[in-house]
N, C-alpha and C. Protein backbone atom coordinates (compact mmCIF):
# COMPACT_ATOMS: atom_id res chain seq x y z
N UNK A 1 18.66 -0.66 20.69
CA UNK A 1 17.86 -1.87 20.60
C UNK A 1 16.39 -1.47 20.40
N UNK A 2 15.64 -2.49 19.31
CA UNK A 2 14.57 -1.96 19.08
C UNK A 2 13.38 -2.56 20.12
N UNK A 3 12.24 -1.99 20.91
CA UNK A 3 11.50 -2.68 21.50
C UNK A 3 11.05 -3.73 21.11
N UNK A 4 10.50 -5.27 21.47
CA UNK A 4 9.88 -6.45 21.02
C UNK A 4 8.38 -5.85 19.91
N UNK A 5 7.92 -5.09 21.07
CA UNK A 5 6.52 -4.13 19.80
C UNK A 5 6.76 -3.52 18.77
N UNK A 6 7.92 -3.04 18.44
CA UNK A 6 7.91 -1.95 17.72
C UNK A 6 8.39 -2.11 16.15
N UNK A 7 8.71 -3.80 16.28
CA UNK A 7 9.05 -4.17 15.34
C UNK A 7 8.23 -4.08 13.72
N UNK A 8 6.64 -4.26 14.01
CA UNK A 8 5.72 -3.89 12.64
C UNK A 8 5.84 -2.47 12.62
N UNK A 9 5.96 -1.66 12.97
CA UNK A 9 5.92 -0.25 12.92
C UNK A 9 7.31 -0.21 11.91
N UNK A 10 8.51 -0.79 12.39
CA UNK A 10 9.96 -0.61 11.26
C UNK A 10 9.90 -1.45 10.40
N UNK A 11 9.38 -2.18 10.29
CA UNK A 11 8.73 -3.25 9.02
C UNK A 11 7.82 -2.17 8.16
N UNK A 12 6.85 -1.54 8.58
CA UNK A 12 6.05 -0.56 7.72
C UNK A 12 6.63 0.75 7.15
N UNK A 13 7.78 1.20 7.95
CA UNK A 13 8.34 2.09 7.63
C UNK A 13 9.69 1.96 6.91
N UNK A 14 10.75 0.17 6.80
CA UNK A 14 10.85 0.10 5.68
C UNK A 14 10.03 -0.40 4.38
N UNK A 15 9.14 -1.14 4.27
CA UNK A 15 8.65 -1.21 3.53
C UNK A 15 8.00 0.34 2.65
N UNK A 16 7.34 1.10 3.09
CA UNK A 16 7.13 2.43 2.89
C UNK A 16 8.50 3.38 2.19
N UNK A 17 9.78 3.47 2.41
CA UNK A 17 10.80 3.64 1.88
C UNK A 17 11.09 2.56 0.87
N UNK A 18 11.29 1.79 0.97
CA UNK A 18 11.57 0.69 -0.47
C UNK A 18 10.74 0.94 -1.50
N UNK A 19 9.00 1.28 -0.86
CA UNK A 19 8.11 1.76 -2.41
C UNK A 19 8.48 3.25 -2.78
N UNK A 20 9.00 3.93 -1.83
CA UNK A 20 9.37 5.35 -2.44
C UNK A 20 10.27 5.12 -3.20
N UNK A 21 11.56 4.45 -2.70
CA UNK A 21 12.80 4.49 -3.39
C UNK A 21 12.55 3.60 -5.02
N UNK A 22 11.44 2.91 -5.03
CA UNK A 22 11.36 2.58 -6.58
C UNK A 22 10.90 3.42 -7.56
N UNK A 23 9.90 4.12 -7.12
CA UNK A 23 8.82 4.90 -7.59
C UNK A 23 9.63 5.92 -8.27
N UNK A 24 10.50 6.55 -6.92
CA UNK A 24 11.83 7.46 -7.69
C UNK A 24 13.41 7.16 -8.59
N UNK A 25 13.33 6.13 -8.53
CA UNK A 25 14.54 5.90 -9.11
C UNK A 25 14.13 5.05 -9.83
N UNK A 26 13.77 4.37 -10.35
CA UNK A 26 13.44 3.33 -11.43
C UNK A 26 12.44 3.84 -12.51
N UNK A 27 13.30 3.53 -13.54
CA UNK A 27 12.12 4.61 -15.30
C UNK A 27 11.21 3.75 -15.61
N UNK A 28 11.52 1.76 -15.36
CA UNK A 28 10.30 1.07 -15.60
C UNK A 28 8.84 1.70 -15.03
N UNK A 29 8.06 1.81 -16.00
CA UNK A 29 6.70 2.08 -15.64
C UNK A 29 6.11 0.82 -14.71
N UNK A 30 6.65 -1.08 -15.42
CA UNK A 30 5.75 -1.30 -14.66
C UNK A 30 6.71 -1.59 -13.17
N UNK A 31 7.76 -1.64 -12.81
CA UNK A 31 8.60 -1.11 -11.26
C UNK A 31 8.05 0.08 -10.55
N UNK A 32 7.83 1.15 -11.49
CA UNK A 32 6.92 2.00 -10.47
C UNK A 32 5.49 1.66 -10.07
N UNK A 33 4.81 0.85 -10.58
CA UNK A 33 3.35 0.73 -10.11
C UNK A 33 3.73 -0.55 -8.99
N UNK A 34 4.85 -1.29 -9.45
CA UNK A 34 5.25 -2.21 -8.14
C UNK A 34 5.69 -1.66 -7.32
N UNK A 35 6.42 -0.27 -7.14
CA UNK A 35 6.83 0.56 -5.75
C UNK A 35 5.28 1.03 -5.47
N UNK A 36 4.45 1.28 -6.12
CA UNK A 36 3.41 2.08 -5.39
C UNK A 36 2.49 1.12 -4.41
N UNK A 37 2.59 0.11 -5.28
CA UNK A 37 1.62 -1.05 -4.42
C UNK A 37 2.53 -1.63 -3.10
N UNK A 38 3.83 -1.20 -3.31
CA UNK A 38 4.50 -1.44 -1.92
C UNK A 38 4.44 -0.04 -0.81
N UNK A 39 4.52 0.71 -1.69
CA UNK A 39 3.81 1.97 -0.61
C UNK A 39 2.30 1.73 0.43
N UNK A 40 1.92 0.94 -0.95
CA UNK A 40 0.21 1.16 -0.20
C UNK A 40 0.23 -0.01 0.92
N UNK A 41 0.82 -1.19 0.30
CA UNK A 41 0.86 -2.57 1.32
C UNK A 41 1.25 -1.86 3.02
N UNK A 42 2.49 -1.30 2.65
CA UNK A 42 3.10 -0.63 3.96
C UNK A 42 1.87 -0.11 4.79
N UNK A 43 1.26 1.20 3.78
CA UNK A 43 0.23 1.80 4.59
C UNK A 43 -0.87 1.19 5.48
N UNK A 44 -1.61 0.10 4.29
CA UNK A 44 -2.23 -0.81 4.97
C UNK A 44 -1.67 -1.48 6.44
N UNK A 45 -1.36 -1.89 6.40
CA UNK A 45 0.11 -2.78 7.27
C UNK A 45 -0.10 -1.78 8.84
N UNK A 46 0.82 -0.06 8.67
CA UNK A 46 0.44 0.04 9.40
C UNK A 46 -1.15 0.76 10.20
N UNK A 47 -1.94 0.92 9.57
CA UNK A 47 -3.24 1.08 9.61
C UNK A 47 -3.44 -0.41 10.48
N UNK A 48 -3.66 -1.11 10.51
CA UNK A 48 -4.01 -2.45 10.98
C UNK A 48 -3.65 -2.74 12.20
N UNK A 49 -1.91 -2.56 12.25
CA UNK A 49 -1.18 -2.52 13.28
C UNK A 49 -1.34 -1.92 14.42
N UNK A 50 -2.48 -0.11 13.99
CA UNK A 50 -2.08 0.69 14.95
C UNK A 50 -3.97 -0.21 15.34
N UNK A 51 -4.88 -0.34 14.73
CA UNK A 51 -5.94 -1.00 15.19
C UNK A 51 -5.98 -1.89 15.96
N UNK A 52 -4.84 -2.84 16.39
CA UNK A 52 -5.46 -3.98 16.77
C UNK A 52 -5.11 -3.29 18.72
N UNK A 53 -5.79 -3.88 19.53
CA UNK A 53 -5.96 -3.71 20.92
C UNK A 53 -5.80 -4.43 21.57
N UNK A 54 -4.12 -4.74 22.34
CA UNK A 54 -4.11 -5.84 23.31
C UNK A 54 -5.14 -6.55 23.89
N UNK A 55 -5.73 -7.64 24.34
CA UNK A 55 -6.70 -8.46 25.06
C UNK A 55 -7.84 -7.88 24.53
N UNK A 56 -7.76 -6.78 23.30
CA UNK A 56 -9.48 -6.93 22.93
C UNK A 56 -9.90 -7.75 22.30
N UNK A 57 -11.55 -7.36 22.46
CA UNK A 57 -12.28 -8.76 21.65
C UNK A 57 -13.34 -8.00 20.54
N UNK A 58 -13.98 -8.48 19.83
CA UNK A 58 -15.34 -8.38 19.16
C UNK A 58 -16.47 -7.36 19.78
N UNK A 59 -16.28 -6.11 19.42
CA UNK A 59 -17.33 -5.24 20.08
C UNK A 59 -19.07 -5.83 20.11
N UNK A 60 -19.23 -6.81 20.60
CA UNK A 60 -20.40 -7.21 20.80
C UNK A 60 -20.87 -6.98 22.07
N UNK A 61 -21.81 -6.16 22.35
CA UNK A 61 -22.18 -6.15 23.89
C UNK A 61 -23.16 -6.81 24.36
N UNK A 62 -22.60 -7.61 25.77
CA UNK A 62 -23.83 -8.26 26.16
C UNK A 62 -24.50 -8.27 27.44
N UNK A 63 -25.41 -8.17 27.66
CA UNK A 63 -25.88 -7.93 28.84
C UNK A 63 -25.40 -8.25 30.02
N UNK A 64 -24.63 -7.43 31.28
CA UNK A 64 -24.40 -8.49 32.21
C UNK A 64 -23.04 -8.48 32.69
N UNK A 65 -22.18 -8.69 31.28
CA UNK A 65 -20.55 -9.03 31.05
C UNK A 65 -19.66 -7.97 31.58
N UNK A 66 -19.11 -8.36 32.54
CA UNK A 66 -17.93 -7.08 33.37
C UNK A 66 -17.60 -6.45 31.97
N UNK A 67 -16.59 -5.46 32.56
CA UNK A 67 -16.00 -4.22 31.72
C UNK A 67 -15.02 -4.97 30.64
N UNK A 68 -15.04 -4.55 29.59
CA UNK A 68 -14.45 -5.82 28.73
C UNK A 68 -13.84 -4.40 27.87
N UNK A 69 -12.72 -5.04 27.15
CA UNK A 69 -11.71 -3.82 26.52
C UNK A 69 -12.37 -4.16 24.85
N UNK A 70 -12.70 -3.26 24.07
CA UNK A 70 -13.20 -3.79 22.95
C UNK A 70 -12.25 -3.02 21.59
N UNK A 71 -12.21 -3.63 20.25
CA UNK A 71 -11.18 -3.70 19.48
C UNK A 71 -12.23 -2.07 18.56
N UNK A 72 -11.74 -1.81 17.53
CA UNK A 72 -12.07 -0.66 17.05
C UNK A 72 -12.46 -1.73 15.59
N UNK A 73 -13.05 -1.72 14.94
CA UNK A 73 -13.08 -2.50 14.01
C UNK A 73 -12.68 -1.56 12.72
N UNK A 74 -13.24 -0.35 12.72
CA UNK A 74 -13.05 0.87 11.65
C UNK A 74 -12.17 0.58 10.62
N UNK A 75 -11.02 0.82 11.98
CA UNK A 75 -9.80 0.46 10.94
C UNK A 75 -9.54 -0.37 9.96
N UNK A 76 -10.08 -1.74 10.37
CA UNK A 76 -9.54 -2.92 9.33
C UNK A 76 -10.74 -2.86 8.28
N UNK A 77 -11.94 -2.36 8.81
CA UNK A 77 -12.86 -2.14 7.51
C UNK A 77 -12.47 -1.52 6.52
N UNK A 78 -12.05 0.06 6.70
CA UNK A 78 -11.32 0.76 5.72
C UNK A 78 -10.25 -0.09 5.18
N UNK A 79 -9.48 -0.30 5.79
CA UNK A 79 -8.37 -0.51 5.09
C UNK A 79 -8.80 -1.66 3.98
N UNK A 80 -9.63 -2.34 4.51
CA UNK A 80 -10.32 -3.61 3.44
C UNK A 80 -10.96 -2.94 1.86
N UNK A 81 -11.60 -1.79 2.30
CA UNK A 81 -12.00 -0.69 1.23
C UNK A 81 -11.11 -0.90 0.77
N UNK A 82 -10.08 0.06 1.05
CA UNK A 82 -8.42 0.14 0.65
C UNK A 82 -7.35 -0.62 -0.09
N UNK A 83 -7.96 -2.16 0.16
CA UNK A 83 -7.38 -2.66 -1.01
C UNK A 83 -8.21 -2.82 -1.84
N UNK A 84 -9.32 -2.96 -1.88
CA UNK A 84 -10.19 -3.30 -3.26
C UNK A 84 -10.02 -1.78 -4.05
N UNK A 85 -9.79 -0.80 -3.80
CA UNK A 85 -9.57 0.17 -4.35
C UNK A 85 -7.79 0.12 -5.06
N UNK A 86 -7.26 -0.40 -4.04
CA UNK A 86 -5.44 -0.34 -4.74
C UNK A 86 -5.42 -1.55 -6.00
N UNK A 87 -6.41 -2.37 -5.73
CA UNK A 87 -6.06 -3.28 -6.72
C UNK A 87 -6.81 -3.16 -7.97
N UNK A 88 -7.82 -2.40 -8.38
CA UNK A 88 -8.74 -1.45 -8.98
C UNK A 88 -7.71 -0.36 -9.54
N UNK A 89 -7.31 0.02 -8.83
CA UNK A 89 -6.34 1.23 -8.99
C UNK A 89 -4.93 0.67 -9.90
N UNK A 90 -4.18 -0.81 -9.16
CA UNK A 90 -3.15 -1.21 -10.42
C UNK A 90 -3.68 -1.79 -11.66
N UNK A 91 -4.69 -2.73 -11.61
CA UNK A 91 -4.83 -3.03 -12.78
C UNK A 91 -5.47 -1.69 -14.17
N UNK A 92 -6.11 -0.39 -13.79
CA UNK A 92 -5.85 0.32 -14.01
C UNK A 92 -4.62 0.77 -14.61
N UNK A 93 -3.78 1.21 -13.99
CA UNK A 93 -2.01 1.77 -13.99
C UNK A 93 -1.38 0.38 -15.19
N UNK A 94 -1.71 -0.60 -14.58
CA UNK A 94 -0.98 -1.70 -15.89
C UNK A 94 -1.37 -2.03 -17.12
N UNK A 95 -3.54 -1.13 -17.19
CA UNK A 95 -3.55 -1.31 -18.39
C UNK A 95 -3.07 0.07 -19.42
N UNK A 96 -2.80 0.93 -18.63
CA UNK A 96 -1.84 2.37 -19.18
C UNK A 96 -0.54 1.88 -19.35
N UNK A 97 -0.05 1.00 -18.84
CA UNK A 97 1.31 0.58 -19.24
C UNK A 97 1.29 -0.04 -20.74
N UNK A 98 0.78 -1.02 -20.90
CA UNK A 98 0.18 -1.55 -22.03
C UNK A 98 -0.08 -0.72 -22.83
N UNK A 99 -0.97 0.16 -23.06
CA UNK A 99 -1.40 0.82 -23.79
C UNK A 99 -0.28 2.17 -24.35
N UNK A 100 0.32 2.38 -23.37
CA UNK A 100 2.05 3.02 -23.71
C UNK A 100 2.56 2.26 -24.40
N UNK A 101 3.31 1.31 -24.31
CA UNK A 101 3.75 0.01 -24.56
C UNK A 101 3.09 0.05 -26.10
N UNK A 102 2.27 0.24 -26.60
CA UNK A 102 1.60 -0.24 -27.93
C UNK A 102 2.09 1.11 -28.56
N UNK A 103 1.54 1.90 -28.16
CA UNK A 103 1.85 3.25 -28.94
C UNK A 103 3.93 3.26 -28.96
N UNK A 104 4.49 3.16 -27.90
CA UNK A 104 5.64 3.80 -27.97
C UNK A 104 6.54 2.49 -28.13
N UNK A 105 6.30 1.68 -28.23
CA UNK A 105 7.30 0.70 -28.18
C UNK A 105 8.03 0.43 -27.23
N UNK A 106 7.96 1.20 -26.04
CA UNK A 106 8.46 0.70 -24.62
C UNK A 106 7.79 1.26 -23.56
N UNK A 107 8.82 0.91 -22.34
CA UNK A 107 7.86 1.58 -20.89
C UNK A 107 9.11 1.72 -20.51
N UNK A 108 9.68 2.44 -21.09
CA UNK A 108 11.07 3.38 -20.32
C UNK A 108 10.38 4.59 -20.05
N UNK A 109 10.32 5.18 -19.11
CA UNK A 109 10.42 6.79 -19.07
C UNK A 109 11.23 7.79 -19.61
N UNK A 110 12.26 7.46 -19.38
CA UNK A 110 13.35 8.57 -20.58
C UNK A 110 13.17 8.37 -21.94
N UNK A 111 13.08 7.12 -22.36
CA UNK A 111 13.11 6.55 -23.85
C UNK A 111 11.60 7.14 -24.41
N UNK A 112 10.89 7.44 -23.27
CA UNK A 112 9.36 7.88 -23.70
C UNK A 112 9.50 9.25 -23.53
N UNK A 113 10.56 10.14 -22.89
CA UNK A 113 10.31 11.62 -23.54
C UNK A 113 11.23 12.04 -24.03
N UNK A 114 12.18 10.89 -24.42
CA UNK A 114 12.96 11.24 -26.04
C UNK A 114 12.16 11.44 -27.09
N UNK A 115 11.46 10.24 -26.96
CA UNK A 115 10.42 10.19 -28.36
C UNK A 115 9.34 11.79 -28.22
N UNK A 116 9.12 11.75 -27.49
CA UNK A 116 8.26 13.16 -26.72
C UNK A 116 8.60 14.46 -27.64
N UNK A 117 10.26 14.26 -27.22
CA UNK A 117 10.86 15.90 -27.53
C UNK A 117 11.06 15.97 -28.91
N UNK A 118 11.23 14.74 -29.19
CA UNK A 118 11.63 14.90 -31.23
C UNK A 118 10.56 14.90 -31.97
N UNK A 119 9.19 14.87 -31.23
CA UNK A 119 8.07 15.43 -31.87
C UNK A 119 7.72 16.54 -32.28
């Protein structure tokens, strides 16, 4: 039985396997940039997860205020980086798809180093 907590942690870690398992087994170019962005979602995901701090609050300190448990904010900043970079990063990857796509007439991977080898 899995703990009540532990449940986003196996949510991130299948999700994290489902983007591997596309990335590797599927020749669509654009299925692999959809496994990668499920890799990264995962990552994000658990990055966040491991940030957040039972009963914490807003690291604001104020004069006065008993001992108060405070949240790490780091984490969710980066990770906020992190997507403006992944999504920077696919539309990138999809305009190489495209641009394959024009030259080769598809976005197979095998069908693209058939054409490759008979060059």
């Amino acid at each position: 039985m899995i703990e009540p907590g532990l449940y986003n942690y196996w949510l991130c870690v299948i999700l994290m396997m489902t983007g591997l398992y596309v990335v590797m087994a599927k020749g669509n170019l654009v299925k692999k940039v959809i496994g990668l962005n499920l890799f990264q979602v995962s990552v994000i995901m658990l990055y966040v997860t491991m940030g957040k701090v039972e009963g914490g609050t807003a690291p604001i300190v104020v004069e006065g205020a008993p001992d108060t448990i405070y949240s790490n904010p780091l984490p969710h900043v980066l990770m906020l980086t992190a997507i403006v970079v992944g999504v920077a990063t696919t539309a990138l990857a999809l305009s190489f798809v495209v641009r394959i796509h024009e030259d080769y007439g598809t976005i197979e991977e095998g069908d693209i180093a058939a054409m490759e080898e008979g060059r």
